[in-house]
Structures are given as C-alpha cells and as structure tokens.
N, C-alpha and C. Protein backbone atom coordinates (compact mmCIF):
# COMPACT_ATOMS: atom_id res chain seq x y z
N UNK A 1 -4.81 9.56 -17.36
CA UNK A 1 -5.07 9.29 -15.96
C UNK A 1 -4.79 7.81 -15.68
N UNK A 2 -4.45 7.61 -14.54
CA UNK A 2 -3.84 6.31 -14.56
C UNK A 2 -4.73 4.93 -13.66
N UNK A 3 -4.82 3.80 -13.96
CA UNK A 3 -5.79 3.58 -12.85
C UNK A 3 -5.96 3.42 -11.37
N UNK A 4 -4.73 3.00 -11.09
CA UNK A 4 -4.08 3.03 -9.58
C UNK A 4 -2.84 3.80 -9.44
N UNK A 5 -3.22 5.01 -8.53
CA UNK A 5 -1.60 5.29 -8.24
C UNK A 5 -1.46 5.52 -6.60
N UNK A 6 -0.15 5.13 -6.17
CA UNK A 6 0.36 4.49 -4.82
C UNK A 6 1.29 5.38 -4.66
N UNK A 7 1.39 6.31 -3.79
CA UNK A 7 2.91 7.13 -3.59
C UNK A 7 2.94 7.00 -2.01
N UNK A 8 4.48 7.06 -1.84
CA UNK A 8 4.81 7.14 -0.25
C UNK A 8 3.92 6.41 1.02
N UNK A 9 3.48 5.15 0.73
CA UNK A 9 2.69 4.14 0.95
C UNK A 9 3.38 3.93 2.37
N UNK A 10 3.20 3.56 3.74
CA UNK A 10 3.95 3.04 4.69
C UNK A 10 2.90 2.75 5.85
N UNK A 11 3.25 1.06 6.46
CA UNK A 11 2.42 1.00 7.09
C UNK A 11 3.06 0.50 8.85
N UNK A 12 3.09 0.89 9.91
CA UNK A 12 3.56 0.50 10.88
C UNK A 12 2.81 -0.35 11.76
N UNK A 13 3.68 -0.39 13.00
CA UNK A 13 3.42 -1.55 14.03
C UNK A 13 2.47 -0.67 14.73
N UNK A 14 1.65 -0.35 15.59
CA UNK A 14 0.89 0.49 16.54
C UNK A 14 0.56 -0.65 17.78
N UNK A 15 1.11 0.19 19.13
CA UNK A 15 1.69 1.11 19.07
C UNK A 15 3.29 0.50 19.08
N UNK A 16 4.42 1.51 19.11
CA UNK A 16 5.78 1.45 18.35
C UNK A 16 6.50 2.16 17.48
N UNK A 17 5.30 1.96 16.38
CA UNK A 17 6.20 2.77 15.12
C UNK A 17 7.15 2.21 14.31
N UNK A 18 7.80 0.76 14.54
CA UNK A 18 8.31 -0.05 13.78
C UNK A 18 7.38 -0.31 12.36
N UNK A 19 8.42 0.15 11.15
CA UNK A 19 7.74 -0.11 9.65
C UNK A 19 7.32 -1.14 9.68
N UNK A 20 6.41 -1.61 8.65
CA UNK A 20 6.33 -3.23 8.09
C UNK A 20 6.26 -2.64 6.52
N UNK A 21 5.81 -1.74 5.77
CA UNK A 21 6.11 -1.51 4.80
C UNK A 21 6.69 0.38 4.76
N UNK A 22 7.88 0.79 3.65
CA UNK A 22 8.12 1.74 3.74
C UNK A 22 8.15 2.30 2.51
N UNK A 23 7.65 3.93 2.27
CA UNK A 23 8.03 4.09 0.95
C UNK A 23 7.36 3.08 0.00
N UNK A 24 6.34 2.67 -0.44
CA UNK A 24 6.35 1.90 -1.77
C UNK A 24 5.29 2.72 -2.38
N UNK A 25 5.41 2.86 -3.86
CA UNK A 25 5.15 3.58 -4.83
C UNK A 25 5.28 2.96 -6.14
N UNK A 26 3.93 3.13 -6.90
CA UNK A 26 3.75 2.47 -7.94
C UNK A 26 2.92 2.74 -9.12
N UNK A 27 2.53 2.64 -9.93
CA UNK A 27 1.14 3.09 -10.57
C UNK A 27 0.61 2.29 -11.53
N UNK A 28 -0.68 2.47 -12.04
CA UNK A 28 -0.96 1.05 -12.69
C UNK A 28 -1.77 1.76 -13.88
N UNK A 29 -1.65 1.25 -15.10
CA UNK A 29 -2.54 2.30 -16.22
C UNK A 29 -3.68 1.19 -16.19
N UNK A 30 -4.17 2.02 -17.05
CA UNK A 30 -5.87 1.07 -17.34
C UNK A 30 -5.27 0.21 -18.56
N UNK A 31 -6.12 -1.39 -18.37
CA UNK A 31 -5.78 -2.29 -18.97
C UNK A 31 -4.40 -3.09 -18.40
N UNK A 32 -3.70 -2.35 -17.79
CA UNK A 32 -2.57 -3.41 -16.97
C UNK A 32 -2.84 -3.93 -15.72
N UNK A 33 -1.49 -5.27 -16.65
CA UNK A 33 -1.84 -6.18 -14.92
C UNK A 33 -0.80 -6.33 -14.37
N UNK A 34 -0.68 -6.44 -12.85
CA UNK A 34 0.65 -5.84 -12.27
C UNK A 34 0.25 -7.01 -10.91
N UNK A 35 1.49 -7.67 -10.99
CA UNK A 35 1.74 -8.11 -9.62
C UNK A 35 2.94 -8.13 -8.57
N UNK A 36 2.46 -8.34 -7.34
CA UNK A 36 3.08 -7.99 -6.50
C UNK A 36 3.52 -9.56 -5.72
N UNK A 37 4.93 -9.26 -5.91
CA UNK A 37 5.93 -10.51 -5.81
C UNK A 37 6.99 -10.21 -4.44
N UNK A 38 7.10 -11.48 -3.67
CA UNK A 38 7.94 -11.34 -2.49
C UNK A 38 8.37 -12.45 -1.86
N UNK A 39 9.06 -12.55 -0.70
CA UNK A 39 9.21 -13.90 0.20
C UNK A 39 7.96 -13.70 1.21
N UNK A 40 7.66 -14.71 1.85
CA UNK A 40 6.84 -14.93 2.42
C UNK A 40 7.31 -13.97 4.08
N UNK A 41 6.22 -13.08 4.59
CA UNK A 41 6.87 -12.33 5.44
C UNK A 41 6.80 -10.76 4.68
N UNK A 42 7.20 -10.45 3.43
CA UNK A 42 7.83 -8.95 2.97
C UNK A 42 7.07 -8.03 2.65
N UNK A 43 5.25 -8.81 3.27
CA UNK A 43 4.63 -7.55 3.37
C UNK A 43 3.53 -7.13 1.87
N UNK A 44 3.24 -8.10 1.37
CA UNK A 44 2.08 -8.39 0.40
C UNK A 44 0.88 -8.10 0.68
N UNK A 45 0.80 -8.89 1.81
CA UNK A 45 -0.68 -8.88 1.79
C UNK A 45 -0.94 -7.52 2.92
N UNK A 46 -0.40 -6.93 3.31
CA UNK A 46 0.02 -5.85 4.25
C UNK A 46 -0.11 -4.62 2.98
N UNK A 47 0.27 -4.81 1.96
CA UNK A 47 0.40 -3.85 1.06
C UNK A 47 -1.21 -3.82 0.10
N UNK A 48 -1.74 -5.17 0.06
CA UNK A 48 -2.89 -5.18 -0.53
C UNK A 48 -3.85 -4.62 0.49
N UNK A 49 -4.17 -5.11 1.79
CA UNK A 49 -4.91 -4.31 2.82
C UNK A 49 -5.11 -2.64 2.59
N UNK A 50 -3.73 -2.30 2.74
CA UNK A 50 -3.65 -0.78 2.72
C UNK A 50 -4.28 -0.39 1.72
N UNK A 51 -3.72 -0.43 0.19
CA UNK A 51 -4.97 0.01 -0.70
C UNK A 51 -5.98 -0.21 -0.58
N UNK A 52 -6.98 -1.19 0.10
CA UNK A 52 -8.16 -1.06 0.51
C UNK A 52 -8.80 -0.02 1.38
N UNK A 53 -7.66 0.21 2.00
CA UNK A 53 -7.77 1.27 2.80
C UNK A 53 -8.02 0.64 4.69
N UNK A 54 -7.20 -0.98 4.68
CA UNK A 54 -7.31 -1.42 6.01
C UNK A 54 -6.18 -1.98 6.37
N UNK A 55 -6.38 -2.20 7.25
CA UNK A 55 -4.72 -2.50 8.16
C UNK A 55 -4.85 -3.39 9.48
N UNK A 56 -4.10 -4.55 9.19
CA UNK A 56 -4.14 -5.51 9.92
C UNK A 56 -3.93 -5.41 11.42
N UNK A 57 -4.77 -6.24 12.41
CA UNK A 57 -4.74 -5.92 13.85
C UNK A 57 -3.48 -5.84 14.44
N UNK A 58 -3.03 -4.61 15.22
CA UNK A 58 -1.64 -4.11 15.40
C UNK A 58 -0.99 -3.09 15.14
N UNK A 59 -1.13 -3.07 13.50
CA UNK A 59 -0.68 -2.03 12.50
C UNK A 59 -1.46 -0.33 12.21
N UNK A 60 -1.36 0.36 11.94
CA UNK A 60 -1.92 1.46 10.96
C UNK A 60 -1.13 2.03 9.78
N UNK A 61 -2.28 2.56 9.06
CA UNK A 61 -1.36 2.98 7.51
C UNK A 61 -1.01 4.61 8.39
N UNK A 62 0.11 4.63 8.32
CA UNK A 62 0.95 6.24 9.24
C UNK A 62 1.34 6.88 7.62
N UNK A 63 1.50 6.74 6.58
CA UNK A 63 1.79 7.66 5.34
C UNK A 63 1.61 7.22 4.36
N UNK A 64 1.34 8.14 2.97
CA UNK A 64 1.62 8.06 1.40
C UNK A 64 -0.19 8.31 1.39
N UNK A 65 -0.64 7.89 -0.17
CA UNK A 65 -1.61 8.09 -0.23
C UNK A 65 -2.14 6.93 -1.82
N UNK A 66 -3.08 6.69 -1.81
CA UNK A 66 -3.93 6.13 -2.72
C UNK A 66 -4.80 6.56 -3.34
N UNK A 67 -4.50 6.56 -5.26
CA UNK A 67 -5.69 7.34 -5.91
C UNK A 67 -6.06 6.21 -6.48
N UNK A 68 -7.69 5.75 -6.82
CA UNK A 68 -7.63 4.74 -7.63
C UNK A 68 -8.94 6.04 -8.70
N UNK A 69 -8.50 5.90 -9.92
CA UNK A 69 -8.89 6.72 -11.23
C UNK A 69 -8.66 7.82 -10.70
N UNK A 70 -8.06 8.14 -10.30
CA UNK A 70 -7.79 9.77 -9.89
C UNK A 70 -8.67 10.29 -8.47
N UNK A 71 -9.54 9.26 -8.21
CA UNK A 71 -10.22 9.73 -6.93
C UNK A 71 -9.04 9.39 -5.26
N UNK A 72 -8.66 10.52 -4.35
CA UNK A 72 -7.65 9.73 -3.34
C UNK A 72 -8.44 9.26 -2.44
N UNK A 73 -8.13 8.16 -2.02
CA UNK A 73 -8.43 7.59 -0.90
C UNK A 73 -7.99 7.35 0.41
C-alpha cells in the first residue's frame, strides 16, 4: 500500500473553467521523500493545497482523487 497516491488531480479557475493544474498523478511509498519542483507560477503550491483537500480563493479542485494510506479523500 502506498503512502500517498494522486491520480487525475486538476484544479481550475471558478468561475471559467480555465486549468491551473491538469492531470497530475503521482504516488509516494512509505519512507520516501518526494519533491515537487517548478518555475515560479507552475502551480506548487496550488498542487500542495489540493492534497489537503483546499483550494485557493477563485479556484476549485473539478477532478482526480487523493488516497493518503489507502484512505480517499
């Protein structure tokens, strides 16, 4: 079982519908460390929100899903 897994992740503009993140998918085993690398702008901290399960004023998470230990969120 893995400790984080991220499939079909996407978070938009509201309202609009313009992406800010699309598609991202990833997974993380227990004991790894994994970071998340970009230009400033490409949607990091937009991507860390969402696995929390929040989304910055403007935006909503519109698809994919988040398991962290196998529980989805």
């Amino acid at each position: 079982m893995t400790a984080l897994d991220v499939a079909g992740l996407r978070v938009e503009l509201h309202p609009g519908g313009q992406e800010i993140v699309d598609n991202v998918a990833f997974s993380v085993e227990h004991g790894q460390v994994v970071g998340l690398v970009g230009e400033s702008g490409s949607g990091k901290t937009t991507v860390a929100l969402a696995l929390l399960g929040h989304a910055k004023r403007g935006t909503r998470i519109a698809a994919g899903s988040v398991r962290v230990g196998g529980t989805k969120s």
